[in-house]
N, C-alpha and C. Protein backbone atom coordinates (compact mmCIF):
# COMPACT_ATOMS: atom_id res chain seq x y z
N UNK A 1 5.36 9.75 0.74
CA UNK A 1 4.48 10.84 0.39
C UNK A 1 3.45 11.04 1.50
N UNK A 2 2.83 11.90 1.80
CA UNK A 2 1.84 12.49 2.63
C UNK A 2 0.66 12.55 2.10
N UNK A 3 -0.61 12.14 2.49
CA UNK A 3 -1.34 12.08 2.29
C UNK A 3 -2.09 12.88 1.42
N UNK A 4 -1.60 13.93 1.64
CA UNK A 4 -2.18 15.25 0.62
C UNK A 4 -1.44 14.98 -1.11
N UNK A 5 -0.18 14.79 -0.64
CA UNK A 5 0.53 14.38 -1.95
C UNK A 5 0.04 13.00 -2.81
N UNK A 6 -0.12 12.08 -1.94
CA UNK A 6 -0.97 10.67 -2.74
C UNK A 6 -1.87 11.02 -3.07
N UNK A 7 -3.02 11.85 -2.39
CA UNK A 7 -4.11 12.28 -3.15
C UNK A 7 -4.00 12.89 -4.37
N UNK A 8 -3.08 13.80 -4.09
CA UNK A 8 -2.78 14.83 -5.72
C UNK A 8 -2.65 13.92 -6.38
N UNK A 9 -1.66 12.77 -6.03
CA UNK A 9 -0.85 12.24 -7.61
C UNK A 9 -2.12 11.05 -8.03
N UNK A 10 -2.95 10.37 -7.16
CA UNK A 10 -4.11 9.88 -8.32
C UNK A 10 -4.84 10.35 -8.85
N UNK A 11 -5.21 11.87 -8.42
CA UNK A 11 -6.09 12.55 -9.01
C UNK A 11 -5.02 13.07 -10.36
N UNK A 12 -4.05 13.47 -9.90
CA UNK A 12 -3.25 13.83 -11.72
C UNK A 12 -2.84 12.66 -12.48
N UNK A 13 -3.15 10.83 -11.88
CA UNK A 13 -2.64 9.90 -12.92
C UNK A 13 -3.40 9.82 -13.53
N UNK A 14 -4.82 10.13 -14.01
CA UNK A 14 -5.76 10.05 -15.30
C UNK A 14 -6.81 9.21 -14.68
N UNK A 15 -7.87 9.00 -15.42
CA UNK A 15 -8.55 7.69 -15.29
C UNK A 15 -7.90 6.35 -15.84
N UNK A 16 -7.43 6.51 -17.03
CA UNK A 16 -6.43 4.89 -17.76
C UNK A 16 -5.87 4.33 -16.58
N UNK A 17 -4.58 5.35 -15.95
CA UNK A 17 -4.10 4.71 -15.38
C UNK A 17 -4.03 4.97 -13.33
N UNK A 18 -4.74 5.70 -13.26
CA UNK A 18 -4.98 5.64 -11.57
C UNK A 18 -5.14 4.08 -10.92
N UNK A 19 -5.89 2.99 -11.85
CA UNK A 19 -6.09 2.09 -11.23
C UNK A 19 -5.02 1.07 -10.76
N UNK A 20 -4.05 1.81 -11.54
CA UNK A 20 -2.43 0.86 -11.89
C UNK A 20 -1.46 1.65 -10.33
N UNK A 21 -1.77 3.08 -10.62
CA UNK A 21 -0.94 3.65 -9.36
C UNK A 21 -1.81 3.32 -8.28
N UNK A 22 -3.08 3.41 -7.96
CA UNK A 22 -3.77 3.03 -6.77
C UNK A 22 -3.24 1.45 -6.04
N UNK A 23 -2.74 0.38 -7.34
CA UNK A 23 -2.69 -0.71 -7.00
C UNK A 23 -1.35 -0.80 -6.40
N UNK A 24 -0.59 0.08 -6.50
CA UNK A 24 0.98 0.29 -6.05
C UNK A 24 0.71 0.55 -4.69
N UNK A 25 0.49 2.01 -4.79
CA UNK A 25 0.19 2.74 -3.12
C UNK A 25 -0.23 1.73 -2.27
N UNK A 26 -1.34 0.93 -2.85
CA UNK A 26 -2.94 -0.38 -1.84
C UNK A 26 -1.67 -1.51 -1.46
N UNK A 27 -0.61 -2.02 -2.05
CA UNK A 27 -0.51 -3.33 -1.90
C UNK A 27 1.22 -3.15 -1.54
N UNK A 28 2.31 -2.54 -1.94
CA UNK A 28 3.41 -1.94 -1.97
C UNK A 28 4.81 -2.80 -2.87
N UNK A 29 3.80 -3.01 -3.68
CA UNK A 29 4.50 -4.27 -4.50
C UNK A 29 5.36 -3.79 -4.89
N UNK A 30 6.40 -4.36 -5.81
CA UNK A 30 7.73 -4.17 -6.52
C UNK A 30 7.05 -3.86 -8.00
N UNK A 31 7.62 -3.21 -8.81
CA UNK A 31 7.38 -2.89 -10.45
C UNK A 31 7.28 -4.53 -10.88
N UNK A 32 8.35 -5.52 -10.30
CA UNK A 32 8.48 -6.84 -11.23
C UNK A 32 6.96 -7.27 -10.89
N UNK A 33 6.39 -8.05 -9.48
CA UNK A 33 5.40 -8.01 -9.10
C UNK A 33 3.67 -7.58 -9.87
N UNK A 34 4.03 -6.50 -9.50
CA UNK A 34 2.39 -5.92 -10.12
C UNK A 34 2.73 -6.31 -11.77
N UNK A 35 3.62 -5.84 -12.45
CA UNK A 35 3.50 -5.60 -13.96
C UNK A 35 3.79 -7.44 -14.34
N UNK A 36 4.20 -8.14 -13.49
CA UNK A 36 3.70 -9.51 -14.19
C UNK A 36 2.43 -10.18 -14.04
N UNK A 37 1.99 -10.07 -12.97
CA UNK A 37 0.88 -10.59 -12.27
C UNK A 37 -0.21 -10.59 -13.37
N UNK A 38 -1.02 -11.57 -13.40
CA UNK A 38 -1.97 -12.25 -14.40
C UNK A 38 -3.72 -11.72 -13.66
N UNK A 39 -4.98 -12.11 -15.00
CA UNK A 39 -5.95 -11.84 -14.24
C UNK A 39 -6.53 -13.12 -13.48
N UNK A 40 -5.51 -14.04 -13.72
CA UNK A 40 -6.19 -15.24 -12.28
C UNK A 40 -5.50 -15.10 -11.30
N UNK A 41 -4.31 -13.64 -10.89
CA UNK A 41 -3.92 -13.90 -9.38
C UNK A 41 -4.70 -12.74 -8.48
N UNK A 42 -5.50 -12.16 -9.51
CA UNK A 42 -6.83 -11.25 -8.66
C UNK A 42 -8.56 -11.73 -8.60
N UNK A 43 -8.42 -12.03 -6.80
CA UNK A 43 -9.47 -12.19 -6.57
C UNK A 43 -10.14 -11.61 -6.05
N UNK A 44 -11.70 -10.88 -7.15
CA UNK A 44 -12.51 -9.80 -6.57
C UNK A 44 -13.46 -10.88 -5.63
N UNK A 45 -13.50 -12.00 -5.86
CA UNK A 45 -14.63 -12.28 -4.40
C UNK A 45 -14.01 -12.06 -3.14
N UNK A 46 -12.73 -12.54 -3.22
CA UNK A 46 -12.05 -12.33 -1.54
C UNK A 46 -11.29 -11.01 -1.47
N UNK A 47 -11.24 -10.55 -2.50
CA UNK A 47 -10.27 -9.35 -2.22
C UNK A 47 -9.24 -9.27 -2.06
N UNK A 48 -8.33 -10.17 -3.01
CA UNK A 48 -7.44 -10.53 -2.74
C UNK A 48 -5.88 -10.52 -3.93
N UNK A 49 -4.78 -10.47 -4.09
CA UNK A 49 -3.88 -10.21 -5.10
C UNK A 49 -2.72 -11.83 -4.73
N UNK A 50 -2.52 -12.14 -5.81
CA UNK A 50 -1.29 -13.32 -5.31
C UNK A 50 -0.12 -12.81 -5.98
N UNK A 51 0.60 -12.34 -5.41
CA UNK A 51 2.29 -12.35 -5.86
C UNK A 51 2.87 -13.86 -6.32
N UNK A 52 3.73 -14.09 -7.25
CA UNK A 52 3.90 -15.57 -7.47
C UNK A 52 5.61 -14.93 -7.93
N UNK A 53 5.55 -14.11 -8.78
CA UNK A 53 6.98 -13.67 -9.31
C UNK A 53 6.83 -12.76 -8.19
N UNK A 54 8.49 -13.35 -7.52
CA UNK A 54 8.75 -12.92 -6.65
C UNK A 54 10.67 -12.29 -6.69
N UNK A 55 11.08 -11.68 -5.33
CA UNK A 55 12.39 -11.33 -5.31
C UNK A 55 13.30 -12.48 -4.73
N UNK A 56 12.21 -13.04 -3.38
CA UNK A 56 12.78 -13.98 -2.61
C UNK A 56 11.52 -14.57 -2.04
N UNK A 57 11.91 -15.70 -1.56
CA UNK A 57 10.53 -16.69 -0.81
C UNK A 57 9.63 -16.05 -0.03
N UNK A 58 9.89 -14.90 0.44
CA UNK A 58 9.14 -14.20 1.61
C UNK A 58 8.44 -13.23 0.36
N UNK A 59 8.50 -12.95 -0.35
CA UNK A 59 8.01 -12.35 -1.36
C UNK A 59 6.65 -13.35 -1.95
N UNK A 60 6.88 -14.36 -2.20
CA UNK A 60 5.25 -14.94 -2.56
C UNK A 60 4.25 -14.55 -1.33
N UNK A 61 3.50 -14.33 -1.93
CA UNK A 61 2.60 -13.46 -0.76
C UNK A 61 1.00 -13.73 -1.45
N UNK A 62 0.01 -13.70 -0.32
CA UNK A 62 -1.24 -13.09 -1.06
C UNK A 62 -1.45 -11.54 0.29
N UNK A 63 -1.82 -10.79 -0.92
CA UNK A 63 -2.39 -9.75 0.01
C UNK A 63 -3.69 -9.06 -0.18
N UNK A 64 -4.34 -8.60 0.85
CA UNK A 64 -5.93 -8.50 0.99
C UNK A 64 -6.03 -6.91 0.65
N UNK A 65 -7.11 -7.08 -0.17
CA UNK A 65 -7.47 -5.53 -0.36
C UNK A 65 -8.49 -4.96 0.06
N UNK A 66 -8.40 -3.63 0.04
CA UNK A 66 -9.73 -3.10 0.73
C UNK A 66 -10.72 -2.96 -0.51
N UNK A 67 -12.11 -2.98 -0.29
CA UNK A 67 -13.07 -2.71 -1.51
C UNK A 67 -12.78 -1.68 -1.88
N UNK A 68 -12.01 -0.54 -1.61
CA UNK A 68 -11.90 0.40 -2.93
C UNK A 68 -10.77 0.27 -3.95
N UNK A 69 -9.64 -0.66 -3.38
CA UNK A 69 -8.78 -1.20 -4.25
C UNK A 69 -9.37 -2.41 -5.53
N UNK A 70 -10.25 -3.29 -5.04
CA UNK A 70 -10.83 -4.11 -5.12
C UNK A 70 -11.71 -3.86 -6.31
N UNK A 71 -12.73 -2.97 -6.41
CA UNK A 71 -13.44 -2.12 -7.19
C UNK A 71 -12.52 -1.07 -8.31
N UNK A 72 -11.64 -1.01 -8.07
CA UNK A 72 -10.83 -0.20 -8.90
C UNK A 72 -10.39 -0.73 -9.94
N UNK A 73 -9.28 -2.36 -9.35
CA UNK A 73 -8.54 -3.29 -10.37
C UNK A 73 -10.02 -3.73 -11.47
N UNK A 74 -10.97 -4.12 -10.32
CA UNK A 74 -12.42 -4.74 -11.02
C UNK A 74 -12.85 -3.65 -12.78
N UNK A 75 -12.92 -2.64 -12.21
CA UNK A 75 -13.33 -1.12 -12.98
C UNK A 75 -12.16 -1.46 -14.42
N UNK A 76 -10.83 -1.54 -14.14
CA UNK A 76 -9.65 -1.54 -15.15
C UNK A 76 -9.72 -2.27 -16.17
N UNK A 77 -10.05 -4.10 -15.79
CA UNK A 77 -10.46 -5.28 -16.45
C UNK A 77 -11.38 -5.14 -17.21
N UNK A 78 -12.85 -4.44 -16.53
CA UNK A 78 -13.93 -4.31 -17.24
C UNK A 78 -13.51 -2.79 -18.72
N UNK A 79 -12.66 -1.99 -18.10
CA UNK A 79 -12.49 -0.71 -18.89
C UNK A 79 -11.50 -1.15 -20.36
N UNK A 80 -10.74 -2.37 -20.32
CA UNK A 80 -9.28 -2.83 -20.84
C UNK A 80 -9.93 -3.72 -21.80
N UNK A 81 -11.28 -4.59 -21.22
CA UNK A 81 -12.07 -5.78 -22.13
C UNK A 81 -11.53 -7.29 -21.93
N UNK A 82 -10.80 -7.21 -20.67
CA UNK A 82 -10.14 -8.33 -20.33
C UNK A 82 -10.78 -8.92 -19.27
N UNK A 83 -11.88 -9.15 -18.90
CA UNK A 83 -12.62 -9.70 -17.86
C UNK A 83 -12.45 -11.51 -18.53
N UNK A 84 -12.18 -12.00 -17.37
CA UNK A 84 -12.52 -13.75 -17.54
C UNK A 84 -10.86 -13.96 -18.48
N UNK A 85 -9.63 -13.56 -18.98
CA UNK A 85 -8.46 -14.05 -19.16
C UNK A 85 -7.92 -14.36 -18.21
N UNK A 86 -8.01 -15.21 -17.79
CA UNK A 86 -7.11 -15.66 -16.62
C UNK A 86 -5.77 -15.91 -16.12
N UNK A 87 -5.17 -16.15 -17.88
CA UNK A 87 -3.84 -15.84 -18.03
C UNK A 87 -3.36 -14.57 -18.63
N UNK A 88 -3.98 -13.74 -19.01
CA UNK A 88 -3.71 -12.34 -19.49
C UNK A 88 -3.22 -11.48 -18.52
N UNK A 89 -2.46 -10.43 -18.79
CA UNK A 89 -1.84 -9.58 -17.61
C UNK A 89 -3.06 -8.88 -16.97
N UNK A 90 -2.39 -8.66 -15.90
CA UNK A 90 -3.57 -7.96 -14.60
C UNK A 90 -3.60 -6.35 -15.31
N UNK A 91 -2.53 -5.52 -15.28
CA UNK A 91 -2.80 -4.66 -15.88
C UNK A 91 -2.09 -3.75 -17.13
N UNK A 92 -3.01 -3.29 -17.90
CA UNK A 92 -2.33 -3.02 -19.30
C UNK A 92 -2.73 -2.06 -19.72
N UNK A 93 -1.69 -1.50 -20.63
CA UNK A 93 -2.42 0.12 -20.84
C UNK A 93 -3.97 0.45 -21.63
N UNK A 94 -4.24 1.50 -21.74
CA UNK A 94 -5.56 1.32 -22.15
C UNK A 94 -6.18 0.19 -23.05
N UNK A 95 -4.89 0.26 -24.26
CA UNK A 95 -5.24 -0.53 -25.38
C UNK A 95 -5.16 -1.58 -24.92
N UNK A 96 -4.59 -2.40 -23.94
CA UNK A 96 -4.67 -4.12 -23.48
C UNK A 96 -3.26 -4.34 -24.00
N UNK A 97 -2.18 -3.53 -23.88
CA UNK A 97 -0.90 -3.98 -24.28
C UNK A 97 -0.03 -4.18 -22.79
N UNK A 98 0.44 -5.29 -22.98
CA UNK A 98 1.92 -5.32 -21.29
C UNK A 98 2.22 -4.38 -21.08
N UNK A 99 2.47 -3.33 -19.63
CA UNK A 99 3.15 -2.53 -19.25
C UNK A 99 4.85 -2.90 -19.41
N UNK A 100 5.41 -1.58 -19.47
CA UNK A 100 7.07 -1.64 -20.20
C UNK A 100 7.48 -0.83 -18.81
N UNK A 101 8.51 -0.96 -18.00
CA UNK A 101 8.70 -0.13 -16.80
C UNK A 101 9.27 1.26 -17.33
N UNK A 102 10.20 1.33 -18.41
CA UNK A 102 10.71 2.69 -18.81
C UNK A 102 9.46 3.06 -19.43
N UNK A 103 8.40 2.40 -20.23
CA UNK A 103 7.58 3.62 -20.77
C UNK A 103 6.35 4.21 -19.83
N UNK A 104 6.00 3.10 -18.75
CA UNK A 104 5.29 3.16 -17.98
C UNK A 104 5.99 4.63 -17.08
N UNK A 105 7.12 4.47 -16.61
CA UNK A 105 7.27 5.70 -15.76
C UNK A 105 7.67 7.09 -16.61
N UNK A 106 8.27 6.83 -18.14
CA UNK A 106 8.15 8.18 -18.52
C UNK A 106 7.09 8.74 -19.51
N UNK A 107 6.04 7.91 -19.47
CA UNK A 107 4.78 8.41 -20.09
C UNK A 107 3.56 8.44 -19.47
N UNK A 108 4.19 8.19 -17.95
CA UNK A 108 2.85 7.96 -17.02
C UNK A 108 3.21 8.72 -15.78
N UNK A 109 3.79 7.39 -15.02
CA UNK A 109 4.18 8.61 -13.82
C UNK A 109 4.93 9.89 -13.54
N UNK A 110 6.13 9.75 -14.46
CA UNK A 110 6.74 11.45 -14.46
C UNK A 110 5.59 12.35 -14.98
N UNK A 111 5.03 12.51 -15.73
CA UNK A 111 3.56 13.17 -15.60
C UNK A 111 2.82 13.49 -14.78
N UNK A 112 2.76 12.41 -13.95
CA UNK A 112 1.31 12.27 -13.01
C UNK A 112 2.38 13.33 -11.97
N UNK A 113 3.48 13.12 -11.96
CA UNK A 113 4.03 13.29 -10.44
C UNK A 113 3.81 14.96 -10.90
N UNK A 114 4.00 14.98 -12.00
CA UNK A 114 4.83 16.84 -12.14
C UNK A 114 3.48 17.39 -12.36
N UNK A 115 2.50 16.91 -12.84
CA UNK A 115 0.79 17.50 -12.80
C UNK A 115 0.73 17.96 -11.20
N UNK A 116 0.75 16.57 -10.59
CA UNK A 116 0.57 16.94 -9.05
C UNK A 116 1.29 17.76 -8.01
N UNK A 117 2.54 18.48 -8.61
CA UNK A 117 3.33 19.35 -8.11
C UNK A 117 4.32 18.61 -7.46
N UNK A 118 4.83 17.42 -7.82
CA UNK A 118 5.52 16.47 -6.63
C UNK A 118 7.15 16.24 -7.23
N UNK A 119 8.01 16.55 -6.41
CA UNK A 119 9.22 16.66 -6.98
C UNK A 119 10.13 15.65 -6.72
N UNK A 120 11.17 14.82 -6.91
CA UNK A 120 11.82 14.19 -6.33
C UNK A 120 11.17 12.43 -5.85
N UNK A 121 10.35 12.38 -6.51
CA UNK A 121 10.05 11.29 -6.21
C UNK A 121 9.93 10.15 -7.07
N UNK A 122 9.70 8.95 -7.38
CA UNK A 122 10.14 7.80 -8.12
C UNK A 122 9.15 6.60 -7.75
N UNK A 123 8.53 5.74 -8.79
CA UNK A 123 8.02 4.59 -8.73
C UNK A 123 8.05 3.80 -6.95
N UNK A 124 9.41 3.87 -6.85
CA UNK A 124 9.96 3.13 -5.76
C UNK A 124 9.05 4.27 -4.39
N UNK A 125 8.88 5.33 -4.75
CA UNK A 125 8.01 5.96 -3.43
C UNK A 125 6.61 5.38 -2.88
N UNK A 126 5.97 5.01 -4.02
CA UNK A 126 4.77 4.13 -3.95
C UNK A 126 5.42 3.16 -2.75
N UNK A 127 5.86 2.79 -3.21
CA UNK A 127 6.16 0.78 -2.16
C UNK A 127 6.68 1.85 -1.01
N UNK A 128 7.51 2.69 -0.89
CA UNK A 128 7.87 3.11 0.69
C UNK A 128 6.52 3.82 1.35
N UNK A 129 5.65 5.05 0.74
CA UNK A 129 4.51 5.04 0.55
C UNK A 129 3.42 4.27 1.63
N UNK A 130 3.65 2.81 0.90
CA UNK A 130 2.57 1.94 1.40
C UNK A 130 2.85 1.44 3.14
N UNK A 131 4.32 1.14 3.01
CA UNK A 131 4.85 0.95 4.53
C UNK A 131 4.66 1.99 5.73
N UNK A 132 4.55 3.48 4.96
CA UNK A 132 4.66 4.16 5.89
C UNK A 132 3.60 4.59 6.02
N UNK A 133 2.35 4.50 5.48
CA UNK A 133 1.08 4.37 6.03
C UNK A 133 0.84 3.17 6.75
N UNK A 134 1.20 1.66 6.68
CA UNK A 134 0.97 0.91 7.34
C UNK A 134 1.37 0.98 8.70
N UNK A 135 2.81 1.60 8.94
CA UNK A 135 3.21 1.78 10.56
C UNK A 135 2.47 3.32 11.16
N UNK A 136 2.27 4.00 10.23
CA UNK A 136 1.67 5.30 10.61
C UNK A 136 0.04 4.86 11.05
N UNK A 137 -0.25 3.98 10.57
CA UNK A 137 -1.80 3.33 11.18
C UNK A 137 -2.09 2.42 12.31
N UNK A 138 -0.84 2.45 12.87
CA UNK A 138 -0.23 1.16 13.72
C UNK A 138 -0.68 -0.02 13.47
N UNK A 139 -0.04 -0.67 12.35
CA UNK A 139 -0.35 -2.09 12.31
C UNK A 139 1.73 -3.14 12.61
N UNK A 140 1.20 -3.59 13.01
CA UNK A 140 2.18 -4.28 13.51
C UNK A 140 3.58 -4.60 12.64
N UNK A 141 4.65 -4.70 12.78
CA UNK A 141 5.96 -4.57 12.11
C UNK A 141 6.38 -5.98 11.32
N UNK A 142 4.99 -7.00 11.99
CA UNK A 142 5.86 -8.08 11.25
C UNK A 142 4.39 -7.93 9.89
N UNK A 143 3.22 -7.61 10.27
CA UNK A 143 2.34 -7.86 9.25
C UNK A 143 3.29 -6.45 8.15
N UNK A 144 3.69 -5.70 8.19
CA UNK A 144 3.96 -4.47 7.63
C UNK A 144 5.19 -5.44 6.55
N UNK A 145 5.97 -6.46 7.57
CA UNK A 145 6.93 -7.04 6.97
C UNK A 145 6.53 -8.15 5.54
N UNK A 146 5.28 -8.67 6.35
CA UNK A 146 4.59 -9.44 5.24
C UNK A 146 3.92 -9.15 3.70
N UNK A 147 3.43 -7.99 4.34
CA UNK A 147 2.88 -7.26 2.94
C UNK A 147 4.05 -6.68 2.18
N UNK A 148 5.11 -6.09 2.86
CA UNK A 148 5.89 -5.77 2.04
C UNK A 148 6.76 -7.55 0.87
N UNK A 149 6.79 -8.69 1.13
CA UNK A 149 7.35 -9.43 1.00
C UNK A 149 9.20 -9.08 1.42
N UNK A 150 9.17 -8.69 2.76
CA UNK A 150 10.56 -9.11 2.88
C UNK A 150 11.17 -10.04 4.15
N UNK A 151 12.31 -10.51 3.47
CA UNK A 151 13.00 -11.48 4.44
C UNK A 151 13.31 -11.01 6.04
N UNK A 152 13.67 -10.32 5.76
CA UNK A 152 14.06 -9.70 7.38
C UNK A 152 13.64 -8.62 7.65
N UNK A 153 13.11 -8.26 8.91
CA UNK A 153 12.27 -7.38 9.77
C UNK A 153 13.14 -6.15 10.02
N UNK A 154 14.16 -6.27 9.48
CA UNK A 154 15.18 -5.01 9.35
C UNK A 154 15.42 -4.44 8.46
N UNK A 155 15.34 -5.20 7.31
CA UNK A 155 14.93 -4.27 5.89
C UNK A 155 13.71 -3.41 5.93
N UNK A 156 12.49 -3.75 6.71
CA UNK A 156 11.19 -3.15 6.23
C UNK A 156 11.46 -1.92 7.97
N UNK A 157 12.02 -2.16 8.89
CA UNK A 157 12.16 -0.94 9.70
C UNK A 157 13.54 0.46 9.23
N UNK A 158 14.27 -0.54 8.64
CA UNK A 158 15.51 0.11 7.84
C UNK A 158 15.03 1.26 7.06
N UNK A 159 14.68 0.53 5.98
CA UNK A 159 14.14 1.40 5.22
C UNK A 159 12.66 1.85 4.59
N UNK A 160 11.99 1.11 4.54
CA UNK A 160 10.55 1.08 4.58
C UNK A 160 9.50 2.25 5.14
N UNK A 161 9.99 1.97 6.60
CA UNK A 161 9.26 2.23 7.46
C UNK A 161 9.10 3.54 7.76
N UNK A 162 9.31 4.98 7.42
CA UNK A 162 9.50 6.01 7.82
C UNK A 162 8.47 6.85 8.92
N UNK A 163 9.47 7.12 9.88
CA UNK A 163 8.64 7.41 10.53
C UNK A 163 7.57 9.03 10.24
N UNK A 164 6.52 9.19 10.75
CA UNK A 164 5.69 10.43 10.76
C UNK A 164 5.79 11.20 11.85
N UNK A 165 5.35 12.92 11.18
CA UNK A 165 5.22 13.80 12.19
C UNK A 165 4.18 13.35 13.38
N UNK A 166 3.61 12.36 13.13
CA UNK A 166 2.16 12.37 14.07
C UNK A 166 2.53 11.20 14.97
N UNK A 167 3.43 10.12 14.47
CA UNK A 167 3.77 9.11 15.24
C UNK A 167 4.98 9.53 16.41
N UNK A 168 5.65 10.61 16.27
CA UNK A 168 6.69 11.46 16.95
C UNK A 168 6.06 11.95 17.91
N UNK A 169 4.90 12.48 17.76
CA UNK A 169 3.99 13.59 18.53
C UNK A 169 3.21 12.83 19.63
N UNK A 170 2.68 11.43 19.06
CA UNK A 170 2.32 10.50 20.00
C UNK A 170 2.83 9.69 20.76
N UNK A 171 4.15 9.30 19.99
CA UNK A 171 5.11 9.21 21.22
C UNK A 171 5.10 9.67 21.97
N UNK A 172 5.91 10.96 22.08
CA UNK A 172 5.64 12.09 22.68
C UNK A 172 5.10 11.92 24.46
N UNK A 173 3.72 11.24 23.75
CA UNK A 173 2.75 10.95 25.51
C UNK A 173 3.23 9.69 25.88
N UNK A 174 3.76 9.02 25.19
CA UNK A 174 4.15 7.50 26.14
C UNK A 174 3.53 7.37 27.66
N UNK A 175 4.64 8.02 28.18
CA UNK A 175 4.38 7.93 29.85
C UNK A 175 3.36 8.24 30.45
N UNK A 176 2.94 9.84 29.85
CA UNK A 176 1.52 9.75 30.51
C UNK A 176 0.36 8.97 29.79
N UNK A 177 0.51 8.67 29.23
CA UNK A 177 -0.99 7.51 28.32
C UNK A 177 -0.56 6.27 28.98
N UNK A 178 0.40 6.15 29.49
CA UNK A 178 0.83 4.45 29.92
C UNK A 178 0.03 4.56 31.48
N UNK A 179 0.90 5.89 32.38
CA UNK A 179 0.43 5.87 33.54
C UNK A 179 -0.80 6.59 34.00
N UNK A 180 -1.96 7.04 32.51
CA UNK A 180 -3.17 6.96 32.46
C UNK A 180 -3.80 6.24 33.30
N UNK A 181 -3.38 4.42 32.52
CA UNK A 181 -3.73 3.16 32.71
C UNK A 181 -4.11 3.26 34.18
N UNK A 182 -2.80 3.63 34.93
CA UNK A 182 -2.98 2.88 36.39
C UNK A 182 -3.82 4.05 37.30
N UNK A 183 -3.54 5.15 36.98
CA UNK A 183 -4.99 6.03 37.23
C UNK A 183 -6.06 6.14 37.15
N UNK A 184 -6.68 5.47 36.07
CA UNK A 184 -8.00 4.96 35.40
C UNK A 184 -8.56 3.45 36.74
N UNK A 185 -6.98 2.75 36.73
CA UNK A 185 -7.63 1.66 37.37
C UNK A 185 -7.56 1.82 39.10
N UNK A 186 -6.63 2.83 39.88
CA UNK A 186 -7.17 3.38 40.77
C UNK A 186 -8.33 3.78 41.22
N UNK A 187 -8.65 4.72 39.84
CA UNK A 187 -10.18 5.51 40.48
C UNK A 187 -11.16 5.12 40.46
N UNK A 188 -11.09 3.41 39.70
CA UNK A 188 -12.29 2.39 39.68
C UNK A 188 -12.05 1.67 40.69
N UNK A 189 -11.34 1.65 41.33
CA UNK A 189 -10.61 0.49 42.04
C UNK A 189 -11.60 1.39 44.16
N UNK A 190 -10.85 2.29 43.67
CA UNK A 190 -11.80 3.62 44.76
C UNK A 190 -13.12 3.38 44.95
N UNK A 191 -13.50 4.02 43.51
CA UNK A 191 -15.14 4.39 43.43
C UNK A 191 -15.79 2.77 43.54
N UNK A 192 -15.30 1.90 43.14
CA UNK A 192 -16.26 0.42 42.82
C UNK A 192 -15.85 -0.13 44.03
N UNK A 193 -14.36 -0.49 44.62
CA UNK A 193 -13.85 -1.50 45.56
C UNK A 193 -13.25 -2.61 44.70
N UNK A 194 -12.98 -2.68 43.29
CA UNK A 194 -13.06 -3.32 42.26
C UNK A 194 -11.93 -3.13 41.51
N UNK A 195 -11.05 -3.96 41.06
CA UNK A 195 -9.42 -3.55 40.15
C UNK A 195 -10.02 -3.60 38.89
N UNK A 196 -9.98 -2.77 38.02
CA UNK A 196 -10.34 -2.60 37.10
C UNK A 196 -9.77 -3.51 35.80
C-alpha cells in the first residue's frame, strides 16, 4: 500500500481497532504472531514486542517500536482494562475477548479496507506493507530480513520487498550521485591542497 492508502485505512479502522492494524503495518508480523502474543511480550519502557510463537527459528524475534506504536498498544491495554495481565492476550476486541482471524478480517478489516476505498487487498498486505516501507526508507536488507522473521534473505527480497516509484527514480542517478563524490573531492582537493 502507499502511503496515502495506509493512512486512509487507519483512519477508516475505528478507534477499537486502529491500534491492532497500526501494530501490523509498525512491526510486519504474521496474523499467528500478533494475535497470540501476551501482555508480558510488550515492553512500553523499551519499546519493544517479543515474538515467541513463531513460523521458524528466525521468526523469534524482539522488535523495537517507535513511540507512536508504543503509545498506541499502551492506549489499547489501558482502553480494553487489561493493564498489568501479563499473561492475557496483547490484543482483544473491545470487550477483552481473543481475536478470531476469520472474524477479525470479516468484521474488521474488510470494512476498514472498503471505508477507505482500497480494493484488492488482504491482511497479508500489512506484513508486505511493512517491508516495503522498510527498503523504501533504505534500511538495510538483512535488518528488513530480521524484522520480517525470515530464514533466508531471498524470501524477504522475493517477495516482501517491493520495489517503489521513488526508489526507481533514485536509482535512476546512481552514476551521477556516485561520480558527485569524486567531484566534490576534486574541488576540495583544488581549493584546500587537501583530499577530501
Amino acid at each position: 500500500m502507499t502511503p496515502v492508502e495506509t493512512a486512509a485505512l487507519l483512519d477508516a479502522a475505528g478507534e477499537d481497532y486502529a491500534p491492532i492494524i497500526h501494530a501490523f503495518l509498525a512491526t510486519g508480523c504474521r496474523w499467528g504472531e500478533l494475535a497470540s502474543m501476551v501482555v508480558g511480550d510488550f515492553d512500553p519502557k523499551n519499546g519493544t514486542l517479543r515474538v515467541s510463537s513463531r513460523k521458524t527459528d528466525a521468526g523469534q524475534r524482539t522488535i523495537h517500536l517507535d513511540p507512536e506504536t508504543t503509545t498506541a498498544i499502551s492506549k489499547h491495554l489501558l482502553a480494553t482494562g487489561r493493564r498489568g495481565l501479563a499473561e492475557g492476550p496483547l490484543f482483544t476486541s473491545p470487550a477483552g475477548y481473543p481475536l478470531h482471524y476469520a472474524n477479525f478480517r470479516r468484521r474488521v478489516l474488510t470494512p476498514a479496507f472498503e471505508r477507505a476505498g482500497l480494493e484488492g487487498f488482504t491482511l497479508h498486505s500489512l506484513r508486505r506493507t511493512h517491508a516495503t516501507m522498510l527498503v523504501a526508507g533504505g534500511h538495510n536488507a538483512k535488518v528488513v530480513q530480521s524484522r520480517m522473521g525470515h530464514c533466508s534473505i531471498q524470501t524477504t527480497l522475493n517477495y516482501y520487498a517491493d520495489a517503489t516509484e521513488e526508489d526507481s527514480l533514485s536509482a535512476s542517478t546512481a552514476l551521477a550521485d556516485y561520480l558527485q563524490g569524486a567531484d566534490d573531492a576534486r574541488i576540495d582537493h583544488e581549493g584546500t591542497g587537501q583530499r577530501a
